[in-house]
C-alpha atoms as a PDB file:
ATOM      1  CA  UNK A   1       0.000   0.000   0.000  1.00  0.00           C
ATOM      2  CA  UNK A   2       1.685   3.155  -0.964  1.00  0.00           C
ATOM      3  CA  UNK A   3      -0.504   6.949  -0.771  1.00  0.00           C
ATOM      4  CA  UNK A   4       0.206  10.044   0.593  1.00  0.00           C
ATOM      5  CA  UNK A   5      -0.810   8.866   3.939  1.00  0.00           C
ATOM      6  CA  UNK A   6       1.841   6.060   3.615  1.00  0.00           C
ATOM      7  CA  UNK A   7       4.874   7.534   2.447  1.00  0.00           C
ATOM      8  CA  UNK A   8       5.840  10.632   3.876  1.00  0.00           C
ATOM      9  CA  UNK A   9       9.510  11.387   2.236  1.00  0.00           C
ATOM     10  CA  UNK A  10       7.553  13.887  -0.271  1.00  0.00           C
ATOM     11  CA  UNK A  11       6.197  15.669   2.727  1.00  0.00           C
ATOM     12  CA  UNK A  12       7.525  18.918   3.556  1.00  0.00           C
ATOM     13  CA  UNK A  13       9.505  19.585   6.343  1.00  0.00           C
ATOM     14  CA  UNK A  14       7.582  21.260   8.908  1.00  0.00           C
ATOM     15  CA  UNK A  15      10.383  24.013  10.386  1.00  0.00           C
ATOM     16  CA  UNK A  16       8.579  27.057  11.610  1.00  0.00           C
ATOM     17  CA  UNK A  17      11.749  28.973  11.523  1.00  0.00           C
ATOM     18  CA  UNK A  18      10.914  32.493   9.566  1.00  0.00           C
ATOM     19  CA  UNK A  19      13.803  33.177   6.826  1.00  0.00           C
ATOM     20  CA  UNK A  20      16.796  34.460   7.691  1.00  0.00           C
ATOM     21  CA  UNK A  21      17.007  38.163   6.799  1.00  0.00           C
ATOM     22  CA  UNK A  22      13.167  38.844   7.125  1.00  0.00           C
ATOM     23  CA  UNK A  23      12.497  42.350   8.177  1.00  0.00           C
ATOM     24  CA  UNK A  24       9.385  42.631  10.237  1.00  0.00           C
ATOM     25  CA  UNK A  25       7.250  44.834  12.324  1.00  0.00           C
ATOM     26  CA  UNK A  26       7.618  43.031  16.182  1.00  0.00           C
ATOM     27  CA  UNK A  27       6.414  43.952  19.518  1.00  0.00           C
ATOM     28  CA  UNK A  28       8.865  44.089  22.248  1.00  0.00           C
ATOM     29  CA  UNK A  29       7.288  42.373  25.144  1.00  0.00           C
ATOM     30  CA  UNK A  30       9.566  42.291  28.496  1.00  0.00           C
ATOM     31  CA  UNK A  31       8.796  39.072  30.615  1.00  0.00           C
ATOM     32  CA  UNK A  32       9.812  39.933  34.063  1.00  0.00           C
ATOM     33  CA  UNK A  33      12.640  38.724  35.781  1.00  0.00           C
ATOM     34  CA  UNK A  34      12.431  39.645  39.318  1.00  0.00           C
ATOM     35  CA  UNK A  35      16.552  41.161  39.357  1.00  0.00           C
ATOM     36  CA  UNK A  36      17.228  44.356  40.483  1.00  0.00           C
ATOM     37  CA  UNK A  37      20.847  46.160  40.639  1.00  0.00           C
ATOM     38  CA  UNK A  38      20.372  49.999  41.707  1.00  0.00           C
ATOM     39  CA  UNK A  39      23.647  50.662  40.941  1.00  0.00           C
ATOM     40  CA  UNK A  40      23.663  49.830  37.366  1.00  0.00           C
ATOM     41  CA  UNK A  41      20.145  51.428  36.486  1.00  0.00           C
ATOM     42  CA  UNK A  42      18.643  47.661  36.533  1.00  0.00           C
ATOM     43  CA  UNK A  43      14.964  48.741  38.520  1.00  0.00           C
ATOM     44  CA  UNK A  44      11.594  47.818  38.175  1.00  0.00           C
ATOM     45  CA  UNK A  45      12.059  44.095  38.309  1.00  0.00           C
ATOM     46  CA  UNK A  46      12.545  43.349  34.589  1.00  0.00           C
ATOM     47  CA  UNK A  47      15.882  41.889  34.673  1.00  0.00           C
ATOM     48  CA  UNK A  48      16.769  38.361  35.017  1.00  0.00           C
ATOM     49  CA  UNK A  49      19.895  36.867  36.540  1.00  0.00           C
ATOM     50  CA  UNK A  50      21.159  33.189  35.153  1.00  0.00           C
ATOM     51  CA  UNK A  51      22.863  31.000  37.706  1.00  0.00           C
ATOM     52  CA  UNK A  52      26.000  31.536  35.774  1.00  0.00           C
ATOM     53  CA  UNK A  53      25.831  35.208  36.961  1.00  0.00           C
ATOM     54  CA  UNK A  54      24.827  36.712  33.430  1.00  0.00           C
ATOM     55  CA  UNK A  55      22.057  39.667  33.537  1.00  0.00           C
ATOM     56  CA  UNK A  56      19.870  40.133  30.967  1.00  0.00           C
ATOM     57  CA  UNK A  57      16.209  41.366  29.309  1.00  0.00           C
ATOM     58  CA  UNK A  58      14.135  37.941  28.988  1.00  0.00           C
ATOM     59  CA  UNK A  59      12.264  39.400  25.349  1.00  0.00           C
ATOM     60  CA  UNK A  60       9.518  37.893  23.395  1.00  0.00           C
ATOM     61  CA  UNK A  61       8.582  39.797  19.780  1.00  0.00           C
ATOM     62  CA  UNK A  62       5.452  39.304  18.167  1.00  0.00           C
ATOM     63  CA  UNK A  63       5.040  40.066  14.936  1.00  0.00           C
ATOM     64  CA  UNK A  64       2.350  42.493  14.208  1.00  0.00           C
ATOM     65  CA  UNK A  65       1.826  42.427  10.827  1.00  0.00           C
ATOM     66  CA  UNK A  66       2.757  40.821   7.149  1.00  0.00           C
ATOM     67  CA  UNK A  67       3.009  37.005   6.218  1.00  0.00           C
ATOM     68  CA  UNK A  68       4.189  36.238   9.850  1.00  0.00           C
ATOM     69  CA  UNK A  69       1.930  37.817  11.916  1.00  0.00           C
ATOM     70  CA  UNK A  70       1.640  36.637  15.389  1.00  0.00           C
ATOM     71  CA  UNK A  71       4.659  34.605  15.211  1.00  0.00           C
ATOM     72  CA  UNK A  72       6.892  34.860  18.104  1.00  0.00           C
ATOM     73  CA  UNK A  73      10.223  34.868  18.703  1.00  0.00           C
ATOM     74  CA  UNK A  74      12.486  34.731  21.859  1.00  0.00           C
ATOM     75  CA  UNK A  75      15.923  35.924  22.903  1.00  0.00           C
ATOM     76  CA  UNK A  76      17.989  37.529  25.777  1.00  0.00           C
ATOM     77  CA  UNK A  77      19.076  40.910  25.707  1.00  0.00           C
ATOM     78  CA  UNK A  78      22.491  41.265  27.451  1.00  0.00           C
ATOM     79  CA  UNK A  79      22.837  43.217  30.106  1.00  0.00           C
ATOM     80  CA  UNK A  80      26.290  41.617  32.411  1.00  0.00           C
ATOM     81  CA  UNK A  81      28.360  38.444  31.621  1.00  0.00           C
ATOM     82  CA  UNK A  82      30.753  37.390  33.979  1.00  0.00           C
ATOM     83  CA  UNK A  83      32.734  36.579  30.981  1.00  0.00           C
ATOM     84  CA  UNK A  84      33.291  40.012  29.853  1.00  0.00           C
ATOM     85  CA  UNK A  85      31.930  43.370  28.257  1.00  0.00           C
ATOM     86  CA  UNK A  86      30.748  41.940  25.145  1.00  0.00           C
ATOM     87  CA  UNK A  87      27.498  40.436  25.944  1.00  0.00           C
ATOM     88  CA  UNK A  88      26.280  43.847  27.544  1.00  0.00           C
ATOM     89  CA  UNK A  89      27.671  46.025  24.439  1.00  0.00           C
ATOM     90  CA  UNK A  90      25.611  43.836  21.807  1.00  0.00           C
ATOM     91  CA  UNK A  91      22.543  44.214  24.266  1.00  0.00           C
ATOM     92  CA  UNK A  92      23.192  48.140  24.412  1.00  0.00           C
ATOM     93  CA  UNK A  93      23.414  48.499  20.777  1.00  0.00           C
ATOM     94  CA  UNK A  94      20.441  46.389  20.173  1.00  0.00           C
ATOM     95  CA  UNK A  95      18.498  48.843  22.731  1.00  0.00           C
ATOM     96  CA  UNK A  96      19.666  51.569  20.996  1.00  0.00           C
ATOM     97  CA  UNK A  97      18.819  50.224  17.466  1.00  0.00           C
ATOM     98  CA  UNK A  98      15.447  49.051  18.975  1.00  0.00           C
ATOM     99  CA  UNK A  99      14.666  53.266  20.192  1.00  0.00           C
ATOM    100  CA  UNK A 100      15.928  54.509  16.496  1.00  0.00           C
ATOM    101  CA  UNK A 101      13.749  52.030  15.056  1.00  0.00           C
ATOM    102  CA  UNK A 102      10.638  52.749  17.554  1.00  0.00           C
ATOM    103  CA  UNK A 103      10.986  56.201  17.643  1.00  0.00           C
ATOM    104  CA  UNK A 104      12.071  57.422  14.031  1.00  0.00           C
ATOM    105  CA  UNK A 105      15.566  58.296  14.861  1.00  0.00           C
ATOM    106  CA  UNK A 106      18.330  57.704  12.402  1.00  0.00           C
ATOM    107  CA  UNK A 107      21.297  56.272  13.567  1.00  0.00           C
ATOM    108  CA  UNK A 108      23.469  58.964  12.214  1.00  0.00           C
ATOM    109  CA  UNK A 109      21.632  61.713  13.747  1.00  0.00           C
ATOM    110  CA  UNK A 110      23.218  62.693  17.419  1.00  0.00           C
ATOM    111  CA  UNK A 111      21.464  65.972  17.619  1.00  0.00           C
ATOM    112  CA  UNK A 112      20.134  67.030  20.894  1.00  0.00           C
ATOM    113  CA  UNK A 113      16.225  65.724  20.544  1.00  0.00           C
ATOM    114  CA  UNK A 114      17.641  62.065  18.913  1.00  0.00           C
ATOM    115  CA  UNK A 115      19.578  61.730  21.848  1.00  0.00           C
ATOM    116  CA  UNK A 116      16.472  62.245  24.159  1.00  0.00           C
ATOM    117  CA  UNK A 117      15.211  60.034  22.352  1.00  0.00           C
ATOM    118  CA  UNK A 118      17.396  57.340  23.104  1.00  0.00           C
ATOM    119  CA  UNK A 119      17.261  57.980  26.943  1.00  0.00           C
ATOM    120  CA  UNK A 120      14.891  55.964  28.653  1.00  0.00           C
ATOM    121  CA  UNK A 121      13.698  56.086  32.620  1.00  0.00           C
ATOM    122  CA  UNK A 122      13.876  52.543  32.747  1.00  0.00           C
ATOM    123  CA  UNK A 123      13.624  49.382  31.087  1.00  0.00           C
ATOM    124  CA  UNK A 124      10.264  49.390  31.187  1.00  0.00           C
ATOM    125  CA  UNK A 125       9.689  52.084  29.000  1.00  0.00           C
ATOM    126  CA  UNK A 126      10.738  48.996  26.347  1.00  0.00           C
ATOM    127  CA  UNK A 127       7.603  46.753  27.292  1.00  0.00           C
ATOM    128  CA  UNK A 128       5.196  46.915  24.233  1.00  0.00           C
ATOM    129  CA  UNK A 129       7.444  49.098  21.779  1.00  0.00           C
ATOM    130  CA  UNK A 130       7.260  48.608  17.975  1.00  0.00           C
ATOM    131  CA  UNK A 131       9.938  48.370  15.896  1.00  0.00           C
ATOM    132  CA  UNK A 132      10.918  46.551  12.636  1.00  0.00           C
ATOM    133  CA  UNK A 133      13.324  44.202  13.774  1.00  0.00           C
ATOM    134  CA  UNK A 134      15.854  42.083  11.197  1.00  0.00           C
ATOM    135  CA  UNK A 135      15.136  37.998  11.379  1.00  0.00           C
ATOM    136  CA  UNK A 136      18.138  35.960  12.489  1.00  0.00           C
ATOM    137  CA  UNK A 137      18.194  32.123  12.769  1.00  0.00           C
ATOM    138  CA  UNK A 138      20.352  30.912  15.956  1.00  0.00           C
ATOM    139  CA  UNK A 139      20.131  27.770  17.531  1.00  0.00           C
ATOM    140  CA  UNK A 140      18.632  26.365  20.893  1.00  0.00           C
ATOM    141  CA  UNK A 141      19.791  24.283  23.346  1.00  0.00           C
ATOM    142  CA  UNK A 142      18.646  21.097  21.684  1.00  0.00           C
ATOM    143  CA  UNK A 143      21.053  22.674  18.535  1.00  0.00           C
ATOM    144  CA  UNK A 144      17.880  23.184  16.281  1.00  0.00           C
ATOM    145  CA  UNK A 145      17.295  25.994  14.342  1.00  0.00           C
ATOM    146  CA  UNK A 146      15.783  28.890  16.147  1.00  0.00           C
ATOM    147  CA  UNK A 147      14.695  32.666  15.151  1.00  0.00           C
ATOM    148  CA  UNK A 148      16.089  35.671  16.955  1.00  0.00           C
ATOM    149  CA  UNK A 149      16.149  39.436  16.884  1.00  0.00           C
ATOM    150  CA  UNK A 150      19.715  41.016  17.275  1.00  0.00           C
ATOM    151  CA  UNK A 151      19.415  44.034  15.192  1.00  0.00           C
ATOM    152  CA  UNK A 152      16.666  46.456  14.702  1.00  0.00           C
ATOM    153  CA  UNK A 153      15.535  48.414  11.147  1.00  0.00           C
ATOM    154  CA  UNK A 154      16.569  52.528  11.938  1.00  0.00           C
ATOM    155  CA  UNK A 155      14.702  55.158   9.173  1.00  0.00           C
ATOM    156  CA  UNK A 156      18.040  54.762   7.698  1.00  0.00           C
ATOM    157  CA  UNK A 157      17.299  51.978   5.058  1.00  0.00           C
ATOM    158  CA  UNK A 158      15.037  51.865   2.302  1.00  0.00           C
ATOM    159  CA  UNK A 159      12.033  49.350   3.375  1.00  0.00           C
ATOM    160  CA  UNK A 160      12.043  51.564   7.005  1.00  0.00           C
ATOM    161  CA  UNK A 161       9.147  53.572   5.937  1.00  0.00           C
ATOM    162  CA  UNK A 162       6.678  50.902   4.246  1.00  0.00           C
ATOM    163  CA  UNK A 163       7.302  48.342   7.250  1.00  0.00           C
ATOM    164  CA  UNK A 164       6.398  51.354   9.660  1.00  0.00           C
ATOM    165  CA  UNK A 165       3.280  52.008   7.622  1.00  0.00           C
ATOM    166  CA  UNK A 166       3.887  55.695   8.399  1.00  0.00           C
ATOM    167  CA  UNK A 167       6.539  57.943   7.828  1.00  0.00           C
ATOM    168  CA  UNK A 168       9.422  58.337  10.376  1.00  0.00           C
ATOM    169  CA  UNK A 169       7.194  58.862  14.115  1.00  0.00           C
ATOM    170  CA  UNK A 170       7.179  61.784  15.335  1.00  0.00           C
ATOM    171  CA  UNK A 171       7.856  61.686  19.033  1.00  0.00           C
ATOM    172  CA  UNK A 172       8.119  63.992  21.910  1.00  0.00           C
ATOM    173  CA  UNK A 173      11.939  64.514  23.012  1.00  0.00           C
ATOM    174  CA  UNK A 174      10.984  63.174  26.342  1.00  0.00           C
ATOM    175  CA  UNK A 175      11.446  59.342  26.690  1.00  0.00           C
ATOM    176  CA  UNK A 176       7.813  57.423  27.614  1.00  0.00           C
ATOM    177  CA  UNK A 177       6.849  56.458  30.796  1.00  0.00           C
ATOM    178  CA  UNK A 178       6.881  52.459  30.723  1.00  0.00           C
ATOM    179  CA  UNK A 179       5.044  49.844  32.254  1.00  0.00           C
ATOM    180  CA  UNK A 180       5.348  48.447  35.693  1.00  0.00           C
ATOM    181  CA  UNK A 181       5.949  44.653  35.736  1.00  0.00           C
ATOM    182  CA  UNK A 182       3.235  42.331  36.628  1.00  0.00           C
ATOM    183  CA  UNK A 183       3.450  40.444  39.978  1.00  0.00           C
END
C-alpha cells in the first residue's frame, strides 16, 4: 500500500523557523525577571539573573503584521556576563537600534532631541514598543534551528518607511513612561 498517507519522504519539512534576513514589524514584550541592581540602572524588576551570573532582558517579539503575523520569537538581551563586556555592548546596541527604530531616529543623527530620544527612565519604558526588527536564525539548546532578533531596522534603510506604515514617528523629546511589571 503506498498513498500520501503512507509515504511521507515527499512531505515537507515542517520548520517554523521564519527566513533568515526577514524584516518585520515586532512587539517588544519584556517578561519579568524579578533582578534588580540599583547601581547599574537595573529597577523595576525586569531583569533576570542566570545561575551563571549573566544579567539580561528575557524578550519575546510578536510580529504584528505581514506574512508572519503573530509569530513569536524569543531571545535575551544582554545586560552583564561574567565573561566580559561583550554580551552587555551587543545588548546596548540592540536597545539603541530598537529606540531609532521605535521612535524614528536615524542612527546617524546625534542631535540634541535624537539623543532624548534614546534615553529611557527605565527598562520598562521597552515593554510593548514597535519596531521593525531584522530575522536571524540561531540555535537552541537542543542545537535546532531557532529565530532571533539582534538588530533592529533605523529610518536609515530603504524598506524603514513601508514596514512602519507611516513615515518616520514623530515623538516627543521626552522618553515614555513604561510599564510596571506584573506580579
Amino acid at each position: 500500500m503506498s498513498g500520501p498517507w503512507n509515504d511521507f519522504n515527499s512531505a515537507q519539512s515542517n520548520t517554523n523557523v521564519i527566513p533568515k534576513g526577514t524584516l518585520a514589524k515586532v512587539r517588544l514584550t519584556l517578561r519579568p525577571g524579578g533582578f534588580d541592581d540599583p547601581s547599574q540602572g537595573w529597577t523595576g524588576g525586569w531583569a533576570r539573573r542566570a545561575a551563571t551570573g549573566a544579567v539580561y532582558l528575557d524578550a519575546e517579539y510578536t510580529v504584528v503584521e505581514g506574512p508572519y503575523a503573530r509569530r513569536k520569537v524569543w531571545s535575551l538581551i544582554g545586560l552583564y556576563s561574567p565573561k566580559g563586556p561583550d554580551w552587555a555592548n551587543m545588548g546596548r546596541g540592540l536597545i539603541r537600534g530598537i529606540l531609532n527604530s521605535a521612535r524614528g531616529v536615524s542612527d546617524k543623527d546625534n542631535s540634541p532631541e535624537a539623543q532624548a530620544r534614546r534615553r529611557i527612565n527605565g527598562f520598562g519604558d521597552l515593554d510593548g514598543v514597535e519596531f521593525i526588527g531584522r530575522i536571524d536564525i540561531g540555535t537552541d539548546t537542543n542545537g535546532e534551528d531557532k529565530n532571533e532578533i539582534r538588530a533592529a531596522v533605523t529610518p536609515d534603510h530603504r524598506d524603514y518607511a513601508a514596514l512602519m506604515g507611516t513615515v518616520a514617528p514623530q515623538v516627543s523629546a521626552a522618553p515614555a513612561q513604561g510599564h510596571a511589571p506584573q506580579q
